[in-house]
C-alpha atoms as a PDB file:
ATOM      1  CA  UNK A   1       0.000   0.000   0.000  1.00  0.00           C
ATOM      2  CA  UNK A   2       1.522   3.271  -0.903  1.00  0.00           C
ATOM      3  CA  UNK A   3       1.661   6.474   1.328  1.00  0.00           C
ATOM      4  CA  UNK A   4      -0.576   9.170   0.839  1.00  0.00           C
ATOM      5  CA  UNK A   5       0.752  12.322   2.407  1.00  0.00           C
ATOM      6  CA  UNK A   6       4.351  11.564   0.792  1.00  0.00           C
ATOM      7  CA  UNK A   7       5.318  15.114   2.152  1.00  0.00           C
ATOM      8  CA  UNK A   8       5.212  14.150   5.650  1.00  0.00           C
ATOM      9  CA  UNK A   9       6.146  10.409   5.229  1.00  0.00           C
ATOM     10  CA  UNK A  10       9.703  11.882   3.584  1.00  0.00           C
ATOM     11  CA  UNK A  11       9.708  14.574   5.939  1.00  0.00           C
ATOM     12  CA  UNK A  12       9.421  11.948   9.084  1.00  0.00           C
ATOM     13  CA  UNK A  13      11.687   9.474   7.697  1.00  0.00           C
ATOM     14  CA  UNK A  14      14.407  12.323   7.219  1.00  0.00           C
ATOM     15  CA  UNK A  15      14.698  13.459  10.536  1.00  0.00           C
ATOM     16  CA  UNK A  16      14.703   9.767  11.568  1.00  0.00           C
ATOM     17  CA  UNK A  17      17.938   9.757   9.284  1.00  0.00           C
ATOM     18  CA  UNK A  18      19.431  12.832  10.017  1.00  0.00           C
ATOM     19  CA  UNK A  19      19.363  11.319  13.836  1.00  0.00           C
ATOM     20  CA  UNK A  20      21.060   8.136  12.705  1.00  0.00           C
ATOM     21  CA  UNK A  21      23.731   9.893  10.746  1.00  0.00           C
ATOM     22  CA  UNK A  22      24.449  12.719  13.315  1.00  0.00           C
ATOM     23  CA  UNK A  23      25.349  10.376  16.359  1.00  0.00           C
ATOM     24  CA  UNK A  24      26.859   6.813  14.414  1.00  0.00           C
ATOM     25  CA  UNK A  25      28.217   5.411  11.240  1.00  0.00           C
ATOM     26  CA  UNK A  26      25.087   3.968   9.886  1.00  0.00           C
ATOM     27  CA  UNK A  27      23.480   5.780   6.677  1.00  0.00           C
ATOM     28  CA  UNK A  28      19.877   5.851   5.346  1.00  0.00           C
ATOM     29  CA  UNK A  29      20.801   6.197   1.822  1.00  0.00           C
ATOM     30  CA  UNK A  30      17.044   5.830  -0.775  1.00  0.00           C
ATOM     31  CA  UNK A  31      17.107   3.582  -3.481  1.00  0.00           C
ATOM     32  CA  UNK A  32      14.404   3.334  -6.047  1.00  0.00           C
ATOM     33  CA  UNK A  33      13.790  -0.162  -7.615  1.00  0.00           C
ATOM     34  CA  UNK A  34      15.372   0.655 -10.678  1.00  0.00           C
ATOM     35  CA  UNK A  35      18.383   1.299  -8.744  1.00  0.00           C
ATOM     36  CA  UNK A  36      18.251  -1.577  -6.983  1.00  0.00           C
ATOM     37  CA  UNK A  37      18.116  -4.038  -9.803  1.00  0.00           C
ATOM     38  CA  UNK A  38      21.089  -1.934 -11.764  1.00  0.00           C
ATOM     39  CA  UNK A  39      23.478  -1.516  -8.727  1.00  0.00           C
ATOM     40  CA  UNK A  40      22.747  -5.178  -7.800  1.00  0.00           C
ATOM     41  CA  UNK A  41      21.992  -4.612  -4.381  1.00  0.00           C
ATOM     42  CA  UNK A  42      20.689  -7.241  -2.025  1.00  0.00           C
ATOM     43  CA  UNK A  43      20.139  -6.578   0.898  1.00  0.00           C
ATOM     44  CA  UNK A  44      18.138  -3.481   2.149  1.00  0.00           C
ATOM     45  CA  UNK A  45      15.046  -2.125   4.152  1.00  0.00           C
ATOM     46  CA  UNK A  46      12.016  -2.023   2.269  1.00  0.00           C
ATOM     47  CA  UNK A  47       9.367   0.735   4.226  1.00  0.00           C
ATOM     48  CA  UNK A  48       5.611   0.151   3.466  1.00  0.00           C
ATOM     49  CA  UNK A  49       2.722   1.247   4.718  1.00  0.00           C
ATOM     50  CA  UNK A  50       0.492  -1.917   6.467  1.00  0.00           C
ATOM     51  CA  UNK A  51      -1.282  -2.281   9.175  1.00  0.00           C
ATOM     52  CA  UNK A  52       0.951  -1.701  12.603  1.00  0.00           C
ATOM     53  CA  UNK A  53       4.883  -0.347  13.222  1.00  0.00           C
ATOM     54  CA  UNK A  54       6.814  -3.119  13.913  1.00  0.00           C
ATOM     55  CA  UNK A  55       9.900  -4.918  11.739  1.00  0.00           C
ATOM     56  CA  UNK A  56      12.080  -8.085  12.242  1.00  0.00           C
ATOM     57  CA  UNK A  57      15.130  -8.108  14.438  1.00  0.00           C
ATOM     58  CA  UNK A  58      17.929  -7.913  12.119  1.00  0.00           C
ATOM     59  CA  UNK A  59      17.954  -9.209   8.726  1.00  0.00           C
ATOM     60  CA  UNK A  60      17.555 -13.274   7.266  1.00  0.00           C
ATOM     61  CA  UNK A  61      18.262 -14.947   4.244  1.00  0.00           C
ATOM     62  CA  UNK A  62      14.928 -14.766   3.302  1.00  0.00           C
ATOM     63  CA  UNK A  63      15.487 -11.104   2.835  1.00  0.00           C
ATOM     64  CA  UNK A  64      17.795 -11.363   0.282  1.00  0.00           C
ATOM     65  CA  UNK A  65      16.577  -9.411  -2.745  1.00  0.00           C
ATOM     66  CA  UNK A  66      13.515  -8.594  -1.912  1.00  0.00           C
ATOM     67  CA  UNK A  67      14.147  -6.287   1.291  1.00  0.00           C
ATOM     68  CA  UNK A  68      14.044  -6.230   4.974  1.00  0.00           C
ATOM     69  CA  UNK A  69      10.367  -5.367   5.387  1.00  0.00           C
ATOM     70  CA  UNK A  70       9.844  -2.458   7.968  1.00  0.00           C
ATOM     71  CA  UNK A  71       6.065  -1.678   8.674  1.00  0.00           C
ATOM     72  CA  UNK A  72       4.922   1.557   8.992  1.00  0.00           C
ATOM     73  CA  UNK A  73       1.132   2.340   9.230  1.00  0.00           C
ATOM     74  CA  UNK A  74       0.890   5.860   8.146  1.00  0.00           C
ATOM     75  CA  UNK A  75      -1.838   6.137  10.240  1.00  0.00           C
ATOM     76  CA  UNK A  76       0.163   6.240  13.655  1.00  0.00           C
ATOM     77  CA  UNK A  77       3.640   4.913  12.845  1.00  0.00           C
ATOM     78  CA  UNK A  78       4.747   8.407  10.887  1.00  0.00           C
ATOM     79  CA  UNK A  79       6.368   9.581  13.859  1.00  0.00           C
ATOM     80  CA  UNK A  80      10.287  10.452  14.520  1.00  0.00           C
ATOM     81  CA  UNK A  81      10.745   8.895  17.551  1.00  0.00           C
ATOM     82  CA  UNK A  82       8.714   4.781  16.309  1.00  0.00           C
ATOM     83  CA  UNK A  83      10.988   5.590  12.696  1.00  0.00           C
ATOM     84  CA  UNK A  84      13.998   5.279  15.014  1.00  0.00           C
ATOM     85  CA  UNK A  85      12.452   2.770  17.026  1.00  0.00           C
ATOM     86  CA  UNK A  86      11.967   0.441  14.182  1.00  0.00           C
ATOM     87  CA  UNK A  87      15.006   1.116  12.109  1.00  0.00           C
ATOM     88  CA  UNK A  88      17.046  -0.086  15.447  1.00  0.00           C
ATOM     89  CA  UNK A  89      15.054  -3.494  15.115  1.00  0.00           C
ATOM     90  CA  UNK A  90      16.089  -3.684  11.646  1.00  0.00           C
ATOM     91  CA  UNK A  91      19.550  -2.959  12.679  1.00  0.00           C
ATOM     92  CA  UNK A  92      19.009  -5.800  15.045  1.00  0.00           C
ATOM     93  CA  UNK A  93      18.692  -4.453  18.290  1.00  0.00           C
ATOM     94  CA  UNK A  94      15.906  -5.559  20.834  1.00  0.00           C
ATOM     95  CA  UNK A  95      13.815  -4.329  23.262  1.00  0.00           C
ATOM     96  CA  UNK A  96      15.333  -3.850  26.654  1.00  0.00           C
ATOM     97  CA  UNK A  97      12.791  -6.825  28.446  1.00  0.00           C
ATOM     98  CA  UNK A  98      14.792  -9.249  26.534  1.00  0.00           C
ATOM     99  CA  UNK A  99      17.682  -8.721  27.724  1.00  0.00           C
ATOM    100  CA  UNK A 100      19.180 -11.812  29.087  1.00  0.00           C
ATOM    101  CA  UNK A 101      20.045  -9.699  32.666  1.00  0.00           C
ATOM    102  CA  UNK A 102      16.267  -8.154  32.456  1.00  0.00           C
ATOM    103  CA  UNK A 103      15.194  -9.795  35.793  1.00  0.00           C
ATOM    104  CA  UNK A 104      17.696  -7.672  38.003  1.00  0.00           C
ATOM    105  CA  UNK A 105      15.247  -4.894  36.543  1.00  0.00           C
ATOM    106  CA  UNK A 106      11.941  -5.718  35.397  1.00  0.00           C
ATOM    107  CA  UNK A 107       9.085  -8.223  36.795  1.00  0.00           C
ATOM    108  CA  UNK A 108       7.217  -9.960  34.287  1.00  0.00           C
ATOM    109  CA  UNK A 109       3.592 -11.345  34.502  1.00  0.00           C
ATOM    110  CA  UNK A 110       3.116 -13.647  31.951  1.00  0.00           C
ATOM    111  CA  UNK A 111      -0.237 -14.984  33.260  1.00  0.00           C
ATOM    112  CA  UNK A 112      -1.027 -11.267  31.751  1.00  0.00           C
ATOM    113  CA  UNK A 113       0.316 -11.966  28.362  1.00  0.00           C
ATOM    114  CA  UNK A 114      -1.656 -13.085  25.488  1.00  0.00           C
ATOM    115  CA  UNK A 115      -0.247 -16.462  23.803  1.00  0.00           C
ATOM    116  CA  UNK A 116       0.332 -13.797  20.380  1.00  0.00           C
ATOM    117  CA  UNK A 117       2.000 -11.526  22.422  1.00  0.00           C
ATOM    118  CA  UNK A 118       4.486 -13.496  24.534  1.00  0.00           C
ATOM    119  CA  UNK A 119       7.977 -12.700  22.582  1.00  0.00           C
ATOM    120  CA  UNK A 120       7.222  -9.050  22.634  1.00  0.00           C
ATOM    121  CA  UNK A 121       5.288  -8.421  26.433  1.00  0.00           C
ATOM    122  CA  UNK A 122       3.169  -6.083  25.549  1.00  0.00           C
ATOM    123  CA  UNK A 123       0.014  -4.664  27.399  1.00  0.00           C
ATOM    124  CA  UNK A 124      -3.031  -6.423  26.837  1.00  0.00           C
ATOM    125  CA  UNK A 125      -6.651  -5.455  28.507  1.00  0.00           C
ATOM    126  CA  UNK A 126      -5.130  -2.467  30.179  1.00  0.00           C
ATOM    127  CA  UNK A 127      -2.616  -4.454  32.493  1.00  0.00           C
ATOM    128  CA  UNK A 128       0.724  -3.781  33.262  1.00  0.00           C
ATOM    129  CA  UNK A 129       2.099  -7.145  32.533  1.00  0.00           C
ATOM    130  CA  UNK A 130       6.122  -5.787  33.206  1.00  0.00           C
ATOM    131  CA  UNK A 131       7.105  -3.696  36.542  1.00  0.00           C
ATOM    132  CA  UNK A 132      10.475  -2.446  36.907  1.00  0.00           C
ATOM    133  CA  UNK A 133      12.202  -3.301  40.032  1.00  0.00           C
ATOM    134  CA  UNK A 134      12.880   0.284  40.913  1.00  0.00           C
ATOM    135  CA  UNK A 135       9.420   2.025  40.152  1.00  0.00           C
ATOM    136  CA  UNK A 136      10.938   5.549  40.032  1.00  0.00           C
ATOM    137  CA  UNK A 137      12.475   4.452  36.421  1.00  0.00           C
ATOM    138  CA  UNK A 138       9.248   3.306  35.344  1.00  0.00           C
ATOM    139  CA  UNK A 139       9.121   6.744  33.090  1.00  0.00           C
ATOM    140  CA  UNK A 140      11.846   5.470  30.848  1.00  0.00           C
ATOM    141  CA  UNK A 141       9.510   3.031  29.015  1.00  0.00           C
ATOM    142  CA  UNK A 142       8.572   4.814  26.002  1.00  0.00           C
ATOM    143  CA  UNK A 143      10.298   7.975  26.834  1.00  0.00           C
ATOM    144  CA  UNK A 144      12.563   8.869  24.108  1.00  0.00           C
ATOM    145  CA  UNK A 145      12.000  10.833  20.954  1.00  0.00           C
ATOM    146  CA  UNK A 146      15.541  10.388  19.442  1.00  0.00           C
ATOM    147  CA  UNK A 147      18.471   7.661  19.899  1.00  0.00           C
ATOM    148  CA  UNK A 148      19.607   7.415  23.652  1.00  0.00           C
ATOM    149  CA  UNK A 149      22.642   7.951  24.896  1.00  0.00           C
ATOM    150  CA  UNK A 150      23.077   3.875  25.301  1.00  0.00           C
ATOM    151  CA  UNK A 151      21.692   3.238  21.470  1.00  0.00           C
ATOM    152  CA  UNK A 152      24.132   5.226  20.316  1.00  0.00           C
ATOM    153  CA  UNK A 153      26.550   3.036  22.208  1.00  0.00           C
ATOM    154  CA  UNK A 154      25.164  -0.005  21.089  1.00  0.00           C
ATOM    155  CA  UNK A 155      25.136   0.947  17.521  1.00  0.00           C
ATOM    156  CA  UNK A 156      28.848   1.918  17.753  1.00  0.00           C
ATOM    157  CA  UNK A 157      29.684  -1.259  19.184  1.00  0.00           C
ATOM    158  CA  UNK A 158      27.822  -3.514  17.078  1.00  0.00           C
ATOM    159  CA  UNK A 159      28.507  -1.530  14.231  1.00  0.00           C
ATOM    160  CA  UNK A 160      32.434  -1.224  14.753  1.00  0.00           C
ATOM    161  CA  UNK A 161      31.957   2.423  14.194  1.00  0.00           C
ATOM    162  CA  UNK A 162      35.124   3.822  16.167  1.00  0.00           C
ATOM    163  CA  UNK A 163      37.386   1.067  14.550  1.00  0.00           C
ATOM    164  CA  UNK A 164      39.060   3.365  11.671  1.00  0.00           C
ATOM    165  CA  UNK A 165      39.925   5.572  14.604  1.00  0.00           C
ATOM    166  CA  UNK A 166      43.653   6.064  14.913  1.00  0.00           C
ATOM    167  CA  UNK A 167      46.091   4.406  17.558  1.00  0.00           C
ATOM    168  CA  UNK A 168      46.189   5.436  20.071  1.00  0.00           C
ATOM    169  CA  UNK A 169      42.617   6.569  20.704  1.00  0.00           C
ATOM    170  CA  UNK A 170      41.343   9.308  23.358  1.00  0.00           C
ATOM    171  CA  UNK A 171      40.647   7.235  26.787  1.00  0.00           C
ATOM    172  CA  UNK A 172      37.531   8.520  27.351  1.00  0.00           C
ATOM    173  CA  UNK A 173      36.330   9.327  31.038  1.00  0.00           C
ATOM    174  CA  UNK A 174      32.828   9.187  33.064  1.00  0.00           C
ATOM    175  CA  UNK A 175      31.388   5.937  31.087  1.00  0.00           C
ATOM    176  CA  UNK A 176      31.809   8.183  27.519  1.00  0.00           C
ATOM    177  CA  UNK A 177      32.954   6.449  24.579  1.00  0.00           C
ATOM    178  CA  UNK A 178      34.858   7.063  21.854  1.00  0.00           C
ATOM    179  CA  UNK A 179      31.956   7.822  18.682  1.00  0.00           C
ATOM    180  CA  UNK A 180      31.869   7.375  14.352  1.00  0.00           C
ATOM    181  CA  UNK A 181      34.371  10.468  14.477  1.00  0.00           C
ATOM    182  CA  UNK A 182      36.909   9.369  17.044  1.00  0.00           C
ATOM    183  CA  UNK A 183      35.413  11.810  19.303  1.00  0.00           C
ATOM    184  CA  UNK A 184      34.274  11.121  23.016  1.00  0.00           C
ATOM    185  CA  UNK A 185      30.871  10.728  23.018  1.00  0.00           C
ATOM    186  CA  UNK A 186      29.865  12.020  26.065  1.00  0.00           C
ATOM    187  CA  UNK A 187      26.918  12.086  29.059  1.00  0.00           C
ATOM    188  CA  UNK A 188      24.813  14.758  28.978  1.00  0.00           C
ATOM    189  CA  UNK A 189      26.289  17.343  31.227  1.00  0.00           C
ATOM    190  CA  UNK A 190      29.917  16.676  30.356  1.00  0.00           C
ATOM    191  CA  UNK A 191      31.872  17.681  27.529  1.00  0.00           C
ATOM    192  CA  UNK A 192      35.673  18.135  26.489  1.00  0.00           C
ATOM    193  CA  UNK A 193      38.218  15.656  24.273  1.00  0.00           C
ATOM    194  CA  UNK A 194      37.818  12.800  26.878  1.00  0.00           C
ATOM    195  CA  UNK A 195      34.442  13.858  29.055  1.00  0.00           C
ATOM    196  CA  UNK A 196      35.888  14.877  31.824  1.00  0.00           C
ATOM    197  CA  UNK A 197      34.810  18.650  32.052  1.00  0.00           C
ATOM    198  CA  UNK A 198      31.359  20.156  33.674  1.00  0.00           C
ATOM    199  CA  UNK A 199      29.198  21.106  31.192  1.00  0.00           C
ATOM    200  CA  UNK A 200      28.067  24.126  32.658  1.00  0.00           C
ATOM    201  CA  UNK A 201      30.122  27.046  32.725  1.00  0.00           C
ATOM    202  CA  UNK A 202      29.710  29.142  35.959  1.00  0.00           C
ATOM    203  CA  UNK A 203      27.890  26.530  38.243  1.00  0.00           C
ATOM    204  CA  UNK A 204      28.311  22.591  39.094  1.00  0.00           C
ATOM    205  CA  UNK A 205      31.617  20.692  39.163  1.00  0.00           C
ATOM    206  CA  UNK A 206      33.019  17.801  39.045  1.00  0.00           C
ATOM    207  CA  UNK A 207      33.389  16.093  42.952  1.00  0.00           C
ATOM    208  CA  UNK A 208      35.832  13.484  43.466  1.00  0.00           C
ATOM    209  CA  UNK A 209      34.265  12.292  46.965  1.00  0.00           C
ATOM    210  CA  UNK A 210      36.466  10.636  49.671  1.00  0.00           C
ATOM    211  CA  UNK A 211      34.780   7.981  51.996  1.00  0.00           C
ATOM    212  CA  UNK A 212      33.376   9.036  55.354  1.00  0.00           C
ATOM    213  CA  UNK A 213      33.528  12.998  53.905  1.00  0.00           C
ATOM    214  CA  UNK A 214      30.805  14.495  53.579  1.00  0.00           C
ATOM    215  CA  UNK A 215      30.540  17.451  50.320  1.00  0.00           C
ATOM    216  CA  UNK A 216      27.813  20.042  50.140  1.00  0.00           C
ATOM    217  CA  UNK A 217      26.238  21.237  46.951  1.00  0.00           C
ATOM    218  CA  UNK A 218      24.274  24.236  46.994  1.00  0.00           C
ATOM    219  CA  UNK A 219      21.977  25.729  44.214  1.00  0.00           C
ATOM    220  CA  UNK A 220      23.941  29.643  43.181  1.00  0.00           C
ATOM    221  CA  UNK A 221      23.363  32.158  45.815  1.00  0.00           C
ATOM    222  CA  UNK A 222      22.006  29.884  48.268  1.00  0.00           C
ATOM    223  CA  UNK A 223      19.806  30.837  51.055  1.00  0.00           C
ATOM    224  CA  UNK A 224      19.054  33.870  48.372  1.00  0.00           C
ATOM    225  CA  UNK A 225      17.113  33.115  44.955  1.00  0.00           C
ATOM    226  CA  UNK A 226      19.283  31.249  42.387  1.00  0.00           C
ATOM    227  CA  UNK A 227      19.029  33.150  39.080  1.00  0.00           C
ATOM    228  CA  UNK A 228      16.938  31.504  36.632  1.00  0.00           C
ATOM    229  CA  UNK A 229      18.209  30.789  32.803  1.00  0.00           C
ATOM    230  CA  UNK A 230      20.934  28.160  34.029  1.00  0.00           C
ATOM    231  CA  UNK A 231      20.982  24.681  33.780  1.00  0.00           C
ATOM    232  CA  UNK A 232      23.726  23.059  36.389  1.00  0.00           C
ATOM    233  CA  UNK A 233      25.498  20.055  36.493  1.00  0.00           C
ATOM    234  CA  UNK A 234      27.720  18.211  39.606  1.00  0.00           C
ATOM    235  CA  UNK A 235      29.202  14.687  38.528  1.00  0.00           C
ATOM    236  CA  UNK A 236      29.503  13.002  41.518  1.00  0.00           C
ATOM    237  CA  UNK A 237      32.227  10.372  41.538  1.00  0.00           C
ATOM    238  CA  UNK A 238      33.450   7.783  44.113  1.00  0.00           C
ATOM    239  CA  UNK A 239      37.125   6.328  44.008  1.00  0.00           C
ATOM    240  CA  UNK A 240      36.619   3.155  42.180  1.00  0.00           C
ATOM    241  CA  UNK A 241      33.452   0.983  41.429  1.00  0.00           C
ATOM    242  CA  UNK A 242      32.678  -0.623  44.038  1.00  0.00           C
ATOM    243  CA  UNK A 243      32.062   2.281  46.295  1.00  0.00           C
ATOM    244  CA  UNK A 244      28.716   4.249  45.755  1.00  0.00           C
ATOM    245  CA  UNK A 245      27.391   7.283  46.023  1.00  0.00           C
ATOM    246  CA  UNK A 246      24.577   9.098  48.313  1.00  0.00           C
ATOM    247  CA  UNK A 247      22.681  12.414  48.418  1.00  0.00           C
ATOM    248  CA  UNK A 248      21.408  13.055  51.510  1.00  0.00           C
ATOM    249  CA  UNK A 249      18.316  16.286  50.955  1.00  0.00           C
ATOM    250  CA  UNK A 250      18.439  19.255  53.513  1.00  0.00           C
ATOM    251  CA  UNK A 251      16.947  21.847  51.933  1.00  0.00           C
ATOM    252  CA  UNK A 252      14.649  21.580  49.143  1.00  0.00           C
ATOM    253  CA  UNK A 253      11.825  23.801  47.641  1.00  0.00           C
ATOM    254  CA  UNK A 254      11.635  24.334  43.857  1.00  0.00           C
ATOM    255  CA  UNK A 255       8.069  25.554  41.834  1.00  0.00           C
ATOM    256  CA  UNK A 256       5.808  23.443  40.454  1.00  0.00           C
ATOM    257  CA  UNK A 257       2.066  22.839  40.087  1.00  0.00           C
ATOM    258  CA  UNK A 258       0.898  20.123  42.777  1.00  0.00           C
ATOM    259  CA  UNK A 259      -2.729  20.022  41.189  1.00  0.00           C
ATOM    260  CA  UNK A 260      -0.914  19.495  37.580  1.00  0.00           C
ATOM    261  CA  UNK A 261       2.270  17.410  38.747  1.00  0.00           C
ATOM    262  CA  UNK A 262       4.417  19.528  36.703  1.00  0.00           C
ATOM    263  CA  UNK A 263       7.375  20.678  37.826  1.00  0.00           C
ATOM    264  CA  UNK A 264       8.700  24.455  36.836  1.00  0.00           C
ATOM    265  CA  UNK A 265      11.906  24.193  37.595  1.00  0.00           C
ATOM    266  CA  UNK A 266      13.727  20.509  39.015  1.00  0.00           C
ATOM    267  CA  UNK A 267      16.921  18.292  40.597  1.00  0.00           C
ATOM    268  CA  UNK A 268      17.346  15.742  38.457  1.00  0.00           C
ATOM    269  CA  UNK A 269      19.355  12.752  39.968  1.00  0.00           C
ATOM    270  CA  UNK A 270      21.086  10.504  37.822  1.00  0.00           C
ATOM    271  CA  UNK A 271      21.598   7.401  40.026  1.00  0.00           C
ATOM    272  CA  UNK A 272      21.645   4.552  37.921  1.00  0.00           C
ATOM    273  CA  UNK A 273      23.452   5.190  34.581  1.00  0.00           C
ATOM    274  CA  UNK A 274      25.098   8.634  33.968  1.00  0.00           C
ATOM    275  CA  UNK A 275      24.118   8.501  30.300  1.00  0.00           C
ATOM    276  CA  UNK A 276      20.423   7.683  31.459  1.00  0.00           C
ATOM    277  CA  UNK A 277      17.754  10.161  32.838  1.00  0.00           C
ATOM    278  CA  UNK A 278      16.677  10.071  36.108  1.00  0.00           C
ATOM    279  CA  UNK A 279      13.752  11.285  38.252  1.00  0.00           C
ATOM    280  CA  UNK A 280      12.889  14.607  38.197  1.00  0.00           C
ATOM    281  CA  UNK A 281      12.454  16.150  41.806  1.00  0.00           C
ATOM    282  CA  UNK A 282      10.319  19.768  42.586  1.00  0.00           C
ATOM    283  CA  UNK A 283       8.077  21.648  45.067  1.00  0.00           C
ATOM    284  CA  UNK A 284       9.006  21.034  48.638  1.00  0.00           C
ATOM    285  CA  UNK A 285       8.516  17.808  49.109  1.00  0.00           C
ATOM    286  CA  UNK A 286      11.355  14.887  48.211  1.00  0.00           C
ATOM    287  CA  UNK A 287       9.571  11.883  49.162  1.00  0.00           C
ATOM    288  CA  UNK A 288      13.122  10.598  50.676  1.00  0.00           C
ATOM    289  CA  UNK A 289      15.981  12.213  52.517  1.00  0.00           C
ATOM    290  CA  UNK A 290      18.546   9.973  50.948  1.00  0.00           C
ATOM    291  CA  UNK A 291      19.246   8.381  47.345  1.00  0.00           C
ATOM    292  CA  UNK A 292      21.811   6.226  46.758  1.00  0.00           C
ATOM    293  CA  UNK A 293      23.400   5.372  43.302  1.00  0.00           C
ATOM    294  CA  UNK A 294      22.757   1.843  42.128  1.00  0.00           C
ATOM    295  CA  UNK A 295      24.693  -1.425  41.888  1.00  0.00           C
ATOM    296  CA  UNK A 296      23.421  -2.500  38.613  1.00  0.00           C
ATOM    297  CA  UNK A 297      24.366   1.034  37.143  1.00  0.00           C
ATOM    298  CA  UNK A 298      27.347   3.058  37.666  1.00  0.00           C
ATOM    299  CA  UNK A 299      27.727   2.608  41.574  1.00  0.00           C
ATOM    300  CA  UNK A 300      30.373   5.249  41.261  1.00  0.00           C
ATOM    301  CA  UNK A 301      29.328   7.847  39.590  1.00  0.00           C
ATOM    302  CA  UNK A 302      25.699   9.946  40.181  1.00  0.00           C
ATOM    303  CA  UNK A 303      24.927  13.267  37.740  1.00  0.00           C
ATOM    304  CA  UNK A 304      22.641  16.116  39.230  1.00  0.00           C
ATOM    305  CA  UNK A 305      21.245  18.220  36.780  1.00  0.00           C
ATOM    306  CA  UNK A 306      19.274  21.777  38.459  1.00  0.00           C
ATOM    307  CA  UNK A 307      17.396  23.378  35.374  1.00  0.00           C
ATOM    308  CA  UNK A 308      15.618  26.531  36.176  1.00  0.00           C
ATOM    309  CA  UNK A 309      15.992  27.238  31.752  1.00  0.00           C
ATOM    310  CA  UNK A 310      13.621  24.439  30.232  1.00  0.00           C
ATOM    311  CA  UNK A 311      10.589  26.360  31.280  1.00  0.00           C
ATOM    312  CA  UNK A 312      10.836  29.549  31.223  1.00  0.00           C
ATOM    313  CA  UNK A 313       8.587  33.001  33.147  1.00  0.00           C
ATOM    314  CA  UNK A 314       8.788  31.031  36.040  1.00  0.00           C
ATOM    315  CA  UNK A 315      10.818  32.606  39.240  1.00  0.00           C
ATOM    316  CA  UNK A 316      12.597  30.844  41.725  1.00  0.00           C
END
């Protein structure tokens, strides 16, 4: 079935691309039939329009010459961020619940699962049939409108992306990795040739934390008003790995609408990956005095992030 809005399809399907290209080695490149047949080309994606968004993990045999099927309903599928998601099938990756280490993080029900629907767990009637083990992650699951910090990792690796890079390579620091351009693809929040610089100019750090001593962060001009425009970053890193990190919350009162659950301005704590979002905290409430980071991230290593920029006519 062809497209009808064409515009939009091509329009969609670009920025998909230009996401791809941007952050790893792997290019969309469109080939019309008759190019197909005259450059001899056998293997490659073939996008159509039927009923759902979903493609095959990688590519079979049974692809050869006649394309790697990748559906994409027109009616729903046309979006950036399921483009992406279904090109990275295609490329062969899966989803994170079947991961062979997926019970240190998820629970799944499979008395919930429909027989049809047991290699992918999806929902069926409404029920959660997968809980993550720490609920306060929960909002990753469907979260992303672009490639994460980790695809891009995973594509790199797979991929051998960074192997024309030059001996000897930058050692890259803080869990970053070395990218399609033999740069150091970093976390957000850190920047420089090998990650190891704030990314925020005039507030944040970089705290290399001793045991038994305590640190304290402060948001700028604290007890006063911060100023708002800033976003601020503190990397907060142990010795060695198997040390971890906590915050402990003394003082805490950022604006937000309780009746909405939106937060205005926000802490974000990055306790399980440093590449990975964490929760968002606001208001005066903090639900807990401590966090720790987490043994099946980065123990080591926690990012805070204080935005008062995202949203902005909002005072502090």
């Amino acid at each position: 079935m062809s497209f009808q809005d064409k515009e939009n399809v091509a329009k969609t399907i670009k920025e998909a691309k230009d996401d791809f290209e941007a952050k790893t080695c792997v290019k969309i490149i469109q080939k019309t039939v008759e190019e197909l047949e005259s450059e001899q080309i056998e293997w490659y994606v073939n996008i159509t329009n039927s009923l759902g968004c979903y493609s095959n993990v990688g590519v079979s045999e049974e692809d050869r010459n006649k394309g790697q099927l990748l559906h994409l309903q027109e009616q729903g599928c046309m979006i950036k961020s399921t483009v992406i998601h279904e090109f990275c099938h295609a490329l062969g990756m899966e989803h994170e619940q079947s991961r062979t280490d997926r019970d240190k993080y998820v629970k799944i029900y499979q008395d919930r699962v429909l027989k049809e629907y047991k290699w992918g767990f999806a929902k069926t009637n409404w029920e959660n049939v997968m809980e993550f083990r720490d609920p306060n992650l929960e909002f990753l699951a469907d979260s992303s409108t672009e490639l994460t910090f980790y695809d891009v990792m995973d594509i790199t690796k797979a991929y051998k992306c960074s192997e024309k890079c030059s001996k000897p390579v930058i050692a890259c620091k803080n869990r970053g990795f070395l990218d399609h351009q033999c740069n150091c693809y970093c976390p957000e929040g850190l920047k420089g040739d090998d990650c190891n610089t704030i990314a925020s100019d005039d507030c944040g750090g970089i705290i290399d934390l001793v045991p038994g001593k305590e640190v304290q962060i402060t948001s700028p001009n604290y007890p006063n008003s911060y100023d708002v425009g800033k976003i601020c970053y503190w990397l907060l890193r142990a010795q060695n790995i198997n040390q971890t990190v906590m915050v402990k919350i003394q003082d805490f009162d950022l604006p937000s609408n309780k009746d909405l659950f939106r937060c205005y301005h926000w802490l974000e704590i990055r306790y399980n990956l440093v590449g990975q979002p964490g929760r968002k905290y606001c208001d005066d409430r903090f639900y807990t005095d401590k966090i720790s980071s987490s043994s099946f991230g980065n123990p080591d290593l926690m990012m805070l992030i204080f935005d008062t920029a995202t949203v902005t006519g909002v005072d502090a």
